[in-house]
N, C-alpha and C. Protein backbone atom coordinates (compact mmCIF):
# COMPACT_ATOMS: atom_id res chain seq x y z
N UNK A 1 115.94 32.60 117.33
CA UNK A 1 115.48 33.06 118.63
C UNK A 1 116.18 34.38 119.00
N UNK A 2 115.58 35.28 119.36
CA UNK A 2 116.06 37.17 119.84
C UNK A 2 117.09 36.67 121.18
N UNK A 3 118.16 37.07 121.01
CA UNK A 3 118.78 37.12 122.50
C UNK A 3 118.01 37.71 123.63
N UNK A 4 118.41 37.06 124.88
CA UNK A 4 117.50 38.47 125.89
C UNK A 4 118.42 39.44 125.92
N UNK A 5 118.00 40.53 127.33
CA UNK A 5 118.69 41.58 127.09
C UNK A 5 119.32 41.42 129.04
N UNK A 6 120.27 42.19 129.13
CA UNK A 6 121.26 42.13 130.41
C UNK A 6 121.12 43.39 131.02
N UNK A 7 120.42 43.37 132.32
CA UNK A 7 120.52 44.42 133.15
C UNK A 7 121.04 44.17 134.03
N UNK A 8 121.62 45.23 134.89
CA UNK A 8 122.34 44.82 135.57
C UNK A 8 121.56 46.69 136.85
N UNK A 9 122.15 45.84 137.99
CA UNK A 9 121.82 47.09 139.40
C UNK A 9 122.68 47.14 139.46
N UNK A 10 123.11 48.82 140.11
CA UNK A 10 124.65 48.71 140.93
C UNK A 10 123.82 50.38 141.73
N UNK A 11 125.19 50.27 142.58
CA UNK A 11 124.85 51.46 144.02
C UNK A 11 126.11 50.97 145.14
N UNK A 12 125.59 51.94 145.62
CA UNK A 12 126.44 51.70 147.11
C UNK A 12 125.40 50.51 148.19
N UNK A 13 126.29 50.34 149.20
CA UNK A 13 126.08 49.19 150.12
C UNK A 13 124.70 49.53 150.46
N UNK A 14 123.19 48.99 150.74
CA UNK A 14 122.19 49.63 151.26
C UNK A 14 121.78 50.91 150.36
N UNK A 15 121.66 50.92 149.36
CA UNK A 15 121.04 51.47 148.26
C UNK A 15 119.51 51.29 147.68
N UNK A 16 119.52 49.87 148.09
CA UNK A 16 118.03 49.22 147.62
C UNK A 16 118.16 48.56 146.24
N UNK A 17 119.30 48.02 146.17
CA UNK A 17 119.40 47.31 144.52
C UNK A 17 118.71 46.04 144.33
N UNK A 18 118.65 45.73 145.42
CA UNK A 18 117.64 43.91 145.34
C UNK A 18 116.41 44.25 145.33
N UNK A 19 116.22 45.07 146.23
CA UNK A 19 114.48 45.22 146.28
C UNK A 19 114.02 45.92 145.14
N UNK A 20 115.07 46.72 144.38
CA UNK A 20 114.53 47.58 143.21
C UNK A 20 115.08 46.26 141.91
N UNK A 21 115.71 45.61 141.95
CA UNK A 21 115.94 44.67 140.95
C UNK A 21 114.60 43.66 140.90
N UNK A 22 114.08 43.00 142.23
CA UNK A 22 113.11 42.27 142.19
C UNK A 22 111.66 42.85 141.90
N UNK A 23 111.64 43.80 141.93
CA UNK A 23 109.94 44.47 141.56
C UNK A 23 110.42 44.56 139.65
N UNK A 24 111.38 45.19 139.45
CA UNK A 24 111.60 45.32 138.12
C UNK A 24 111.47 43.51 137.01
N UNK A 25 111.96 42.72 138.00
CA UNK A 25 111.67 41.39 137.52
C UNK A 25 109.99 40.89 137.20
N UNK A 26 109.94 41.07 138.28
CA UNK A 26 108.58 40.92 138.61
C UNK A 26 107.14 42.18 137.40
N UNK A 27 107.68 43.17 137.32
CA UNK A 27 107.08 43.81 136.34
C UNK A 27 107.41 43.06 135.01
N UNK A 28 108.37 42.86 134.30
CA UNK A 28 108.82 42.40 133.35
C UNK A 28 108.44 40.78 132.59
N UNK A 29 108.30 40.00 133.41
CA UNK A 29 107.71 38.95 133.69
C UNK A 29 105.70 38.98 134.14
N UNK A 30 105.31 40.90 134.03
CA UNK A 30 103.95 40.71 133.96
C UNK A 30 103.73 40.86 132.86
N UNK A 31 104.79 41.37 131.63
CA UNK A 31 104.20 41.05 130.15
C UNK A 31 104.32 40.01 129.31
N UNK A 32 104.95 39.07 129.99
CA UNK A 32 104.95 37.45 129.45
C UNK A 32 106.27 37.31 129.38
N UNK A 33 107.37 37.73 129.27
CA UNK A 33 108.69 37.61 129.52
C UNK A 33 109.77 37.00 130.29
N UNK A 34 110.41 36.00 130.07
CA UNK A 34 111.13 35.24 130.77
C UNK A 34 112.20 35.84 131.37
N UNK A 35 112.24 36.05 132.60
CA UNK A 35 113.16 36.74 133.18
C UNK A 35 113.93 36.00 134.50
N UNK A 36 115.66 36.08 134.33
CA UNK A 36 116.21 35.46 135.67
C UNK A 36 117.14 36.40 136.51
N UNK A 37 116.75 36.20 138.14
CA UNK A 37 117.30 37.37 138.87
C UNK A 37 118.08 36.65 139.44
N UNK A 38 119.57 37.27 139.35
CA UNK A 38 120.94 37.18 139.92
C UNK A 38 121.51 37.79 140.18
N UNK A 39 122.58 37.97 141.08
CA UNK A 39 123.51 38.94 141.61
C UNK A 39 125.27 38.45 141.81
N UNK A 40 125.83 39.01 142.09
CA UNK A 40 127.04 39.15 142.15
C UNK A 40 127.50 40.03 143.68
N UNK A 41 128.93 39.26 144.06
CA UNK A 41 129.29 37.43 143.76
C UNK A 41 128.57 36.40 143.76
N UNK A 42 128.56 35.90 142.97
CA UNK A 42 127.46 34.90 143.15
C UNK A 42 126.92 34.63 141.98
N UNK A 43 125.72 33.66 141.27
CA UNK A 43 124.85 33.45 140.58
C UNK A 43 125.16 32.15 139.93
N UNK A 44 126.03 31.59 140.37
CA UNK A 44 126.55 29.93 140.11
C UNK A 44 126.97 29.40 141.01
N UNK A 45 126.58 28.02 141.38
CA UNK A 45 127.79 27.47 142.13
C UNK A 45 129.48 27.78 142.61
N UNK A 46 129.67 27.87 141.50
CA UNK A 46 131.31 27.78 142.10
C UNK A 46 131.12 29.32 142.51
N UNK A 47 130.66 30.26 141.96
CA UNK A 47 130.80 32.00 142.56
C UNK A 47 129.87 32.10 143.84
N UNK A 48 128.81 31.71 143.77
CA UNK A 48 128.86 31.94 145.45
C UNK A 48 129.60 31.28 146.49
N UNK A 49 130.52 30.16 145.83
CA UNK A 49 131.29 29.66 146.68
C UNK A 49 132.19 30.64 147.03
N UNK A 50 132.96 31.46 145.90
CA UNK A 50 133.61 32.47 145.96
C UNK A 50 133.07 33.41 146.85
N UNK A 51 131.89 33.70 146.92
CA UNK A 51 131.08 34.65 147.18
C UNK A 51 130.93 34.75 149.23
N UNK A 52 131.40 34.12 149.18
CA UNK A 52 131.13 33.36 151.14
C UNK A 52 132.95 33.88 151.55
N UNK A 53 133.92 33.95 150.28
CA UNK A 53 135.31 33.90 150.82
C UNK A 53 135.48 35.46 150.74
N UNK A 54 134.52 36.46 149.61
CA UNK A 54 134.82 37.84 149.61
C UNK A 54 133.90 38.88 150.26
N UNK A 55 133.17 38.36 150.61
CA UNK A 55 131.79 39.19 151.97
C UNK A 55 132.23 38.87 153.15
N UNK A 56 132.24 38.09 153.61
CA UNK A 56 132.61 37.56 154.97
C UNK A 56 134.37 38.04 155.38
N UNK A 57 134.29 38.25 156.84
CA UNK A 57 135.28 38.33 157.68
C UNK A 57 136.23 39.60 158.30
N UNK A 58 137.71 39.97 158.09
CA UNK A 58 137.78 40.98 158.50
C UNK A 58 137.95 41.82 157.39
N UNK A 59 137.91 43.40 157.13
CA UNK A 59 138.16 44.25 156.02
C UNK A 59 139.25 43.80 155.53
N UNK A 60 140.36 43.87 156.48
CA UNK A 60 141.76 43.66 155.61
C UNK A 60 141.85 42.14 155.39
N UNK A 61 141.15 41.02 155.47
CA UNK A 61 141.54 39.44 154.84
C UNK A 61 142.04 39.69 153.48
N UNK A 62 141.73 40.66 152.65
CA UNK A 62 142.11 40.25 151.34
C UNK A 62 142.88 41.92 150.78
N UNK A 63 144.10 41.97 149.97
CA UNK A 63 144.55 43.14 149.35
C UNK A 63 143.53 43.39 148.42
N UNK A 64 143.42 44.55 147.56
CA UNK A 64 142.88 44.70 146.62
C UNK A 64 142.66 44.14 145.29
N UNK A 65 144.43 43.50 145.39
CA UNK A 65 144.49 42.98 143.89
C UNK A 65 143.99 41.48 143.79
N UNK A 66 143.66 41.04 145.19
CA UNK A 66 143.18 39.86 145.29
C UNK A 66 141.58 39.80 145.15
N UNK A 67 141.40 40.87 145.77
CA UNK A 67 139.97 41.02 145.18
C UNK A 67 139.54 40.63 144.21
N UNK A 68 140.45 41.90 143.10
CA UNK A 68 140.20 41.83 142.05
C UNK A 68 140.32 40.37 141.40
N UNK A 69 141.02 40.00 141.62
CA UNK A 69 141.28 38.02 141.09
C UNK A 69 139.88 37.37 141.59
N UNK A 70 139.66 37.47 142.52
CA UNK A 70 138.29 36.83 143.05
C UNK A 70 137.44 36.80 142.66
N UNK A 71 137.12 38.14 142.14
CA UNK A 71 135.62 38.79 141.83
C UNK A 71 135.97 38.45 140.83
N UNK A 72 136.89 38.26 139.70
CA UNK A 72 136.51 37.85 138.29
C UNK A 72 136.62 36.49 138.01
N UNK A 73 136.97 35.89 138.90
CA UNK A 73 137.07 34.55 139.43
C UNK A 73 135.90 34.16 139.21
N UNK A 74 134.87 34.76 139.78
CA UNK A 74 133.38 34.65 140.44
C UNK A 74 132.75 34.99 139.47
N UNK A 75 133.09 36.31 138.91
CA UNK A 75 132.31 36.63 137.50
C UNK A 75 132.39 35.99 136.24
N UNK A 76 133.57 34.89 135.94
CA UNK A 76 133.67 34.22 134.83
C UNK A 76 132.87 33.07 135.12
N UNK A 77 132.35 32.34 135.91
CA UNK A 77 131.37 31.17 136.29
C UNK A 77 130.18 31.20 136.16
N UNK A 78 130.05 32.58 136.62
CA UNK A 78 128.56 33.32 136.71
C UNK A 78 128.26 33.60 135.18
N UNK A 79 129.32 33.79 134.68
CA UNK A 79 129.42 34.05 132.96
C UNK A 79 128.46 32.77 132.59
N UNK A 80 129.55 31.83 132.66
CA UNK A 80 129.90 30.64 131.64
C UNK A 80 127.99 30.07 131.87
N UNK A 81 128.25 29.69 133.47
CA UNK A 81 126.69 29.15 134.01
C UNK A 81 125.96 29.32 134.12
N UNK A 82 125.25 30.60 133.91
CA UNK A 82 123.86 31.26 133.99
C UNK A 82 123.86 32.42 133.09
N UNK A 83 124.37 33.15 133.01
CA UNK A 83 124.47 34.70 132.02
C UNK A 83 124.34 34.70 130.78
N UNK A 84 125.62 33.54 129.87
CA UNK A 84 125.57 33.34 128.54
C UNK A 84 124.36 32.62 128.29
N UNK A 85 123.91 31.16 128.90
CA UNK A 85 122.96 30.43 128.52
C UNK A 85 121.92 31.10 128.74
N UNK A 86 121.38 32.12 129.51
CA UNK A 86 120.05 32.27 129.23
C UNK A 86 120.20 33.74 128.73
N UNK A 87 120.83 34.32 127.97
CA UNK A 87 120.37 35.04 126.83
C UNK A 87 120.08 34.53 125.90
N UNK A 88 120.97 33.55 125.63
CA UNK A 88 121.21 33.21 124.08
C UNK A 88 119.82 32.05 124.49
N UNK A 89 119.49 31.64 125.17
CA UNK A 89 117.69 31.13 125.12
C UNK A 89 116.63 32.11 125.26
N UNK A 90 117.01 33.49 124.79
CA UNK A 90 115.89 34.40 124.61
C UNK A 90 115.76 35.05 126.18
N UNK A 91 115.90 34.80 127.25
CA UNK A 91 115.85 35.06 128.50
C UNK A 91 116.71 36.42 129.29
N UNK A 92 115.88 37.30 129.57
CA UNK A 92 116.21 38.46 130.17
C UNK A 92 116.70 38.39 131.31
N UNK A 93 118.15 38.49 131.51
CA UNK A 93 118.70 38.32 132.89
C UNK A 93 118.89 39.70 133.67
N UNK A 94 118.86 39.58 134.60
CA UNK A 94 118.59 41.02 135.96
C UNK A 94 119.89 40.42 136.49
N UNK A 95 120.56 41.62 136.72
CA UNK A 95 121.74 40.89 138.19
C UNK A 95 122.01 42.06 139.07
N UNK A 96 121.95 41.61 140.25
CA UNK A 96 122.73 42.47 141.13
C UNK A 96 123.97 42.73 141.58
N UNK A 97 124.67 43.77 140.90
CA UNK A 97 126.05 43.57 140.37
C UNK A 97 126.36 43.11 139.61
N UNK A 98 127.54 43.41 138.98
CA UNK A 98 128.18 42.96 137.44
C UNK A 98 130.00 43.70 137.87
N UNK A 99 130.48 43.29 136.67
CA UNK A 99 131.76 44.06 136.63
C UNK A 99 131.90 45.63 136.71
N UNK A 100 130.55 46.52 136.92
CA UNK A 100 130.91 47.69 137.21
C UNK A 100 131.65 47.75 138.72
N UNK A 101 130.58 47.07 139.58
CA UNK A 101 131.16 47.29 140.95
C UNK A 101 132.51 46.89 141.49
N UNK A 102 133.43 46.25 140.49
CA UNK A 102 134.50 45.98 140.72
C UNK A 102 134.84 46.66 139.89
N UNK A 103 134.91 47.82 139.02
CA UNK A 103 135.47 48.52 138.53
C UNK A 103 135.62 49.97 139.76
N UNK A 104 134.40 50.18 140.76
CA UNK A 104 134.50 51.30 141.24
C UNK A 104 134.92 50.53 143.01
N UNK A 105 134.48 49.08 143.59
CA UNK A 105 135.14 49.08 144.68
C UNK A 105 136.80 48.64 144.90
N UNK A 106 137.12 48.30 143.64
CA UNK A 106 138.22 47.71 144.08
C UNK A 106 139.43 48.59 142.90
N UNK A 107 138.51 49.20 141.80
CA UNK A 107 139.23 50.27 141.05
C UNK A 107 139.95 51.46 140.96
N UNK A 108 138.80 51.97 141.98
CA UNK A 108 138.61 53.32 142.37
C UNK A 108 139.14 54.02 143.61
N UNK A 109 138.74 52.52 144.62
CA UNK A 109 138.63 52.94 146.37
C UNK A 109 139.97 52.29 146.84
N UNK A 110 139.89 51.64 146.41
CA UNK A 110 141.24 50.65 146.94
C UNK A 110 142.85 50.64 146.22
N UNK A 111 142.68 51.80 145.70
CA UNK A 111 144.08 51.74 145.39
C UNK A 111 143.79 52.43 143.49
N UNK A 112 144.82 52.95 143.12
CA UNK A 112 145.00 53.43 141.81
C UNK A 112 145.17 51.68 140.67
N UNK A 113 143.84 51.12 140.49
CA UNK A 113 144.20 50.14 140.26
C UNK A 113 143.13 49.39 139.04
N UNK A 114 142.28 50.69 138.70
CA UNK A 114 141.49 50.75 137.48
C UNK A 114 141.93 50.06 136.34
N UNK A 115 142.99 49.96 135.57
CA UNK A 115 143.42 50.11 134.46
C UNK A 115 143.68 48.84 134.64
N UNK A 116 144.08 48.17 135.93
CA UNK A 116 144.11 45.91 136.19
C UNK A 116 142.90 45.68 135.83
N UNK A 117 141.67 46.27 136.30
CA UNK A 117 140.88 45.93 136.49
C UNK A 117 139.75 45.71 134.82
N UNK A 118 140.36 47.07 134.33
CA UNK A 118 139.73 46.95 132.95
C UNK A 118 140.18 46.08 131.64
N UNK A 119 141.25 45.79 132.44
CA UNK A 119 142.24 44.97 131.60
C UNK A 119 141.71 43.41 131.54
N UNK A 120 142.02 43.20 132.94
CA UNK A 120 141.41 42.09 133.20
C UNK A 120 140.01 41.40 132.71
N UNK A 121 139.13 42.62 133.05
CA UNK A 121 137.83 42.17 132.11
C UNK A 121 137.63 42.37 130.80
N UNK A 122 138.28 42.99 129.90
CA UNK A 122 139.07 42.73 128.64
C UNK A 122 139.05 41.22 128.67
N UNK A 123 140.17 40.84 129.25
CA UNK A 123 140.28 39.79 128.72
C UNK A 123 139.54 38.11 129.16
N UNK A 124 139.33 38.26 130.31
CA UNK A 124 137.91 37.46 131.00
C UNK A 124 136.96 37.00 130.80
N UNK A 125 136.13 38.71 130.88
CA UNK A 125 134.45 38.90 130.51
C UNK A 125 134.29 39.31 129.02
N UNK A 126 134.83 40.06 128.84
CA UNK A 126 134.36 41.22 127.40
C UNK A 126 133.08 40.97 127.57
N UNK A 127 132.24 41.39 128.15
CA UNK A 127 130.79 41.48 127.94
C UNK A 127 130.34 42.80 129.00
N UNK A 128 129.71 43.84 128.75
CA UNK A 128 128.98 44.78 129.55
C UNK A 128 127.47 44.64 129.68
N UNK A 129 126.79 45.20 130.32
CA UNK A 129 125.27 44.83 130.32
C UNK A 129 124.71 45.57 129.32
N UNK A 130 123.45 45.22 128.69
CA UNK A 130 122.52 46.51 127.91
C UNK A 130 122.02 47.46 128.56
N UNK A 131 121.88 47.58 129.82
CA UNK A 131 121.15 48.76 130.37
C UNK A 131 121.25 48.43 131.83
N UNK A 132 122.04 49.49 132.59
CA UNK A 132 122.73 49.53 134.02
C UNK A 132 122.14 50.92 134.84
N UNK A 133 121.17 50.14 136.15
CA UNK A 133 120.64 51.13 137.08
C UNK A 133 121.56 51.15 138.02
N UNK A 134 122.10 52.46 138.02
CA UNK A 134 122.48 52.91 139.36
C UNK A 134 121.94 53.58 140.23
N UNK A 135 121.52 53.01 141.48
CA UNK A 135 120.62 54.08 142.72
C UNK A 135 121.86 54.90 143.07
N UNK A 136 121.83 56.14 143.59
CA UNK A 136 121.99 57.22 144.22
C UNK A 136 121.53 57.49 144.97
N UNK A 137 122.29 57.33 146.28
CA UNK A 137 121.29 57.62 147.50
C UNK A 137 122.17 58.34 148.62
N UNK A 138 121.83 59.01 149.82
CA UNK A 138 122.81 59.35 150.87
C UNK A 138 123.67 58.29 151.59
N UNK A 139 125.05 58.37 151.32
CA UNK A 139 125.64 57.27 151.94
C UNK A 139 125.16 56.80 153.49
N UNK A 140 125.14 57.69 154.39
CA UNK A 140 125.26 57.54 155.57
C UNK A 140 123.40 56.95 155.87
N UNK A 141 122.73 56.79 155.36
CA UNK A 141 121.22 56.46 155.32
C UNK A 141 121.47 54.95 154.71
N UNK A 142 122.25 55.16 153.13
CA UNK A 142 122.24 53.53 152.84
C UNK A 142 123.36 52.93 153.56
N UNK A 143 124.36 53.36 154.78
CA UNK A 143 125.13 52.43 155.52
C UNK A 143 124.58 51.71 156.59
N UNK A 144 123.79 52.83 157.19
CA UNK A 144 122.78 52.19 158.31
C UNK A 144 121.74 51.10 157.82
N UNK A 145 121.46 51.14 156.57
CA UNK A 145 120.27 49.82 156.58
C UNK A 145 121.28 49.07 156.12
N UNK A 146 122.62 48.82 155.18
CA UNK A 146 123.03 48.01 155.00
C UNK A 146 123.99 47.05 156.21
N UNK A 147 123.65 47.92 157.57
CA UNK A 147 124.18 46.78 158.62
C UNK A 147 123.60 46.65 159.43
N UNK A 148 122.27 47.12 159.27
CA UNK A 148 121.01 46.75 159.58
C UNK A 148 120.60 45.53 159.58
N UNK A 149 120.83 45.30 158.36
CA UNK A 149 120.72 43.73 157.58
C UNK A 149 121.21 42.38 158.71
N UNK A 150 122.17 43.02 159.06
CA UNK A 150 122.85 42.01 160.27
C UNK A 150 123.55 41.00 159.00
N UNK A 151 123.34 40.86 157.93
CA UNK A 151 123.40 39.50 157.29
C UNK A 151 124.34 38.77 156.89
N UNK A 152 125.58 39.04 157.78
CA UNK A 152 126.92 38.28 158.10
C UNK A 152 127.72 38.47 157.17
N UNK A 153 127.26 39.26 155.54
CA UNK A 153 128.09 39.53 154.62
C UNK A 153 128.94 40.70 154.05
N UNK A 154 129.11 41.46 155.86
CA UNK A 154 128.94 43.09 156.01
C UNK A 154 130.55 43.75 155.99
N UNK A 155 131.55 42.41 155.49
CA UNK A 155 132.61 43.13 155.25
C UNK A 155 132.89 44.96 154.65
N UNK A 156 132.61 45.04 153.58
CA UNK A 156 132.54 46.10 152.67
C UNK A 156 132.16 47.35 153.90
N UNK A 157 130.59 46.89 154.63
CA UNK A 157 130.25 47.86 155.43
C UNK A 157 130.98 48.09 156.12
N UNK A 158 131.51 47.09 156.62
CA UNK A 158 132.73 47.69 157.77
C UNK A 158 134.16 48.20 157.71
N UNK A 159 134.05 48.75 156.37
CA UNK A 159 135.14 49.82 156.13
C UNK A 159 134.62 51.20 156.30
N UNK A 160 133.07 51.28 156.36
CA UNK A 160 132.60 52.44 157.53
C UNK A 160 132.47 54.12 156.37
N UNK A 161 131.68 54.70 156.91
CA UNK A 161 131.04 55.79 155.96
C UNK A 161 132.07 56.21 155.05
N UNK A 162 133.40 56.63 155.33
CA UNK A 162 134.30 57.25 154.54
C UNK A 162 133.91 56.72 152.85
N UNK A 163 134.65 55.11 153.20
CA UNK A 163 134.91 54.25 152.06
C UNK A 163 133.67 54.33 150.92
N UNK A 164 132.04 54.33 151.87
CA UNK A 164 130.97 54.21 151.35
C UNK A 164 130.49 55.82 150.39
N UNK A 165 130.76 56.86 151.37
CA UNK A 165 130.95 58.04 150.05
C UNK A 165 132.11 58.26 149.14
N UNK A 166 133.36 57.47 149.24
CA UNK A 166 134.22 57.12 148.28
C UNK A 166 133.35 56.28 146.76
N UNK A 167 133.03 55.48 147.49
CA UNK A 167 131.97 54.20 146.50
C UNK A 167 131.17 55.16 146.03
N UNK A 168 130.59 55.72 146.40
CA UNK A 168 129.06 56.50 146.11
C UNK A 168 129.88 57.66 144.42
N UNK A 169 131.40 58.33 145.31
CA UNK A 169 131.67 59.11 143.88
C UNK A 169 131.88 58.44 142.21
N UNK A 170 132.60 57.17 143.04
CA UNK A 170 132.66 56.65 142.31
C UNK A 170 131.42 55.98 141.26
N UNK A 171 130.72 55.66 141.51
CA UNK A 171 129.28 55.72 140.84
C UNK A 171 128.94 56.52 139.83
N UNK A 172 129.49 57.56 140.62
CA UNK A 172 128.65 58.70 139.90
C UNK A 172 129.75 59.10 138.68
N UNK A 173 130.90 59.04 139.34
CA UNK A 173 131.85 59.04 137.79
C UNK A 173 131.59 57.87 136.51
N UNK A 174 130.81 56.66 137.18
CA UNK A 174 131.14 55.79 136.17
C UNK A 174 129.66 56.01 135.58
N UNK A 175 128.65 56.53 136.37
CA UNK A 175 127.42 56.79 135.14
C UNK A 175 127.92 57.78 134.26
N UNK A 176 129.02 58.49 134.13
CA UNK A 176 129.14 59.82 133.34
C UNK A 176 129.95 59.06 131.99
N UNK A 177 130.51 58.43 133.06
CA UNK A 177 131.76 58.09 132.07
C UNK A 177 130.81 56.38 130.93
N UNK A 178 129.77 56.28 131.27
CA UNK A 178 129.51 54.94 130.05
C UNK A 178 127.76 55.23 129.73
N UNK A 179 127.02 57.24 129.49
CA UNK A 179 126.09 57.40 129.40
C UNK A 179 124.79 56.81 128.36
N UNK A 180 125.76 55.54 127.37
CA UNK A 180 124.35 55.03 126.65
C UNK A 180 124.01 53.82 127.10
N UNK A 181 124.51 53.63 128.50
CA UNK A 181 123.98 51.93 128.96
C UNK A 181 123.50 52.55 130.70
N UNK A 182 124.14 53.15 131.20
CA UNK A 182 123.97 53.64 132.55
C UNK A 182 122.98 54.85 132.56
N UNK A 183 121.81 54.49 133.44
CA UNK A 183 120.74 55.66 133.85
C UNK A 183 120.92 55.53 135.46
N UNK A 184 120.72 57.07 136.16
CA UNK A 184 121.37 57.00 137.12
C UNK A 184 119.70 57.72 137.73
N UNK A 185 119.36 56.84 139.06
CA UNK A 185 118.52 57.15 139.81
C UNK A 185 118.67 57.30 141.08
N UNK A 186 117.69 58.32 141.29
CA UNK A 186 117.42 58.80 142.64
C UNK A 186 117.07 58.13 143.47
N UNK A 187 117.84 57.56 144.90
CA UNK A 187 117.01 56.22 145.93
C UNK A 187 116.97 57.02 146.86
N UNK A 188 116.88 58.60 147.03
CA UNK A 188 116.49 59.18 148.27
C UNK A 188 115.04 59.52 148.13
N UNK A 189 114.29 58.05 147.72
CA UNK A 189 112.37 58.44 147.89
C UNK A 189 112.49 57.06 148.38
N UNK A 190 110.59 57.06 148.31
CA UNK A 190 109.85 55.82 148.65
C UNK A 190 110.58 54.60 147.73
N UNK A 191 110.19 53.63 147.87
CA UNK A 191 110.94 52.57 147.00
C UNK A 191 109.86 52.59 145.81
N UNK A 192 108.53 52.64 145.81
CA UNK A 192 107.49 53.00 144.91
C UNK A 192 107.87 53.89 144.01
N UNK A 193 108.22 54.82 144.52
CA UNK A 193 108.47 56.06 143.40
C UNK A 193 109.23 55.70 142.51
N UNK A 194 110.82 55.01 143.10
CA UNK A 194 111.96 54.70 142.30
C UNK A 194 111.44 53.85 141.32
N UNK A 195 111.13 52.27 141.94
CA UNK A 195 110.25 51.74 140.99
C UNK A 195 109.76 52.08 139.74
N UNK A 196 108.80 53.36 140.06
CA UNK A 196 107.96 54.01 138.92
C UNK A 196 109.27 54.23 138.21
N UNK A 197 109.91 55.17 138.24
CA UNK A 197 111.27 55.64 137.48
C UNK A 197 111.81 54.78 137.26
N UNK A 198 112.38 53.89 137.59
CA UNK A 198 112.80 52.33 136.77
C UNK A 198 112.35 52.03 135.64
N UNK A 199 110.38 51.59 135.89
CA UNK A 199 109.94 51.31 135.33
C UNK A 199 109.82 52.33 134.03
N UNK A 200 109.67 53.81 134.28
CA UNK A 200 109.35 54.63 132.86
C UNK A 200 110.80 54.57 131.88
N UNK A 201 111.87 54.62 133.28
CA UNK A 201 113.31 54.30 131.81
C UNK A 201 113.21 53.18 131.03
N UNK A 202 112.98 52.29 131.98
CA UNK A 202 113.46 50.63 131.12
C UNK A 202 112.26 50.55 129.55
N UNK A 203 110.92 50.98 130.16
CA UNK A 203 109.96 51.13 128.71
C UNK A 203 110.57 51.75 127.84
N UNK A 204 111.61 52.94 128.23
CA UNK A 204 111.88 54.17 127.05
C UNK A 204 113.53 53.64 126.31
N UNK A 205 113.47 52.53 126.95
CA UNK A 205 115.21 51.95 126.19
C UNK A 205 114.83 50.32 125.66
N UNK A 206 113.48 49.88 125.57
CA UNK A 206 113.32 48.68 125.21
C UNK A 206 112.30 48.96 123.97
């Protein structure tokens, strides 16, 4: 049986990574293809349990390096329980988020603290995705819809525009820095358009 293949979204807060992850599912699954959409924190039991303790509450509840413990906390479950088993059953997994975004929110923004972080998933995860969309979009446009949302999980947002064009450089360093898995798109259009551009990369790398 062919392994599936691992994509993964990443962006800043209010970017449009769900809504551009779920049409991309949804295309993928119109050529007969088994496809499962997940995100991060989250995509197992025990990680969205995690997932309720690192979204929620005040900015400062947690240091950085605790983060970092959390989120890979969250990401090794998400591993074990959903990620490994349905590749290796042929099944194309989508996630929203992966270990990039804890390489650039808690790597990058929060302290000189990259090199824990890569370490750590060294030894954790060792697994990267096959092919990683990053939206690019104006921070201050994707902050406003992302607390828009109202959707109680707005910690991150409420470290407030600075942090979010911090996040945003960071992005953009890490599409440079890992260019045969990361394609980096434009989310300052229609969500249609992006879509389309989703859709013409992902044909031209599969």
């Amino acid at each position: 049986m062919t392994t599936g293949r691992f994509i993964t979204f990443e962006g800043i807060d209010g970017s449009g990574k769900s809504t551009q992850s779920q049409t991309l599912k949804a295309a993928i699954e119109a050529t007969g293809q088994d496809v499962i959409l997940t995100r991060e924190p989250g995509g197992s039991p025990g990680a969205e349990e995690i997932r309720s303790l690192v979204l929620t509450g005040e900015p400062d509840r947690w240091s950085a390096e605790t983060e970092i413990l959390l989120f890979t906390a969250s990401r090794r479950d998400h591993l074990e329980k959903t990620i490994e088993p349905a590749l290796k059953a042929g099944t194309t997994i989508i996630s929203d988020r992966f270990a990039d975004s804890t390489r650039v929110y808690q790597g990058a923004t929060r302290g000189d603290l990259r090199g824990k972080v890569d370490q750590l998933h060294a030894l954790m995860i060792g697994r990267e995705p096959d092919l990683t969309f990053i939206i690019d979009m104006d921070p201050e446009i994707a902050l406003k819809r992302g607390l828009a949302r109202n959707s109680g999980e707005d910690r991150f947002e409420d470290f407030g525009l600075p942090f979010q064009e911090t996040l945003r450089h960071g992005f953009l360093s890490l599409a440079k820095s890992f260019p045969e898995r990361c394609v980096l798109i434009d989310g300052n259009r229609a969500p249609d358009a992006i879509a389309a551009d989703i859709a013409t990369q992902y044909a031209a790398r599969t």
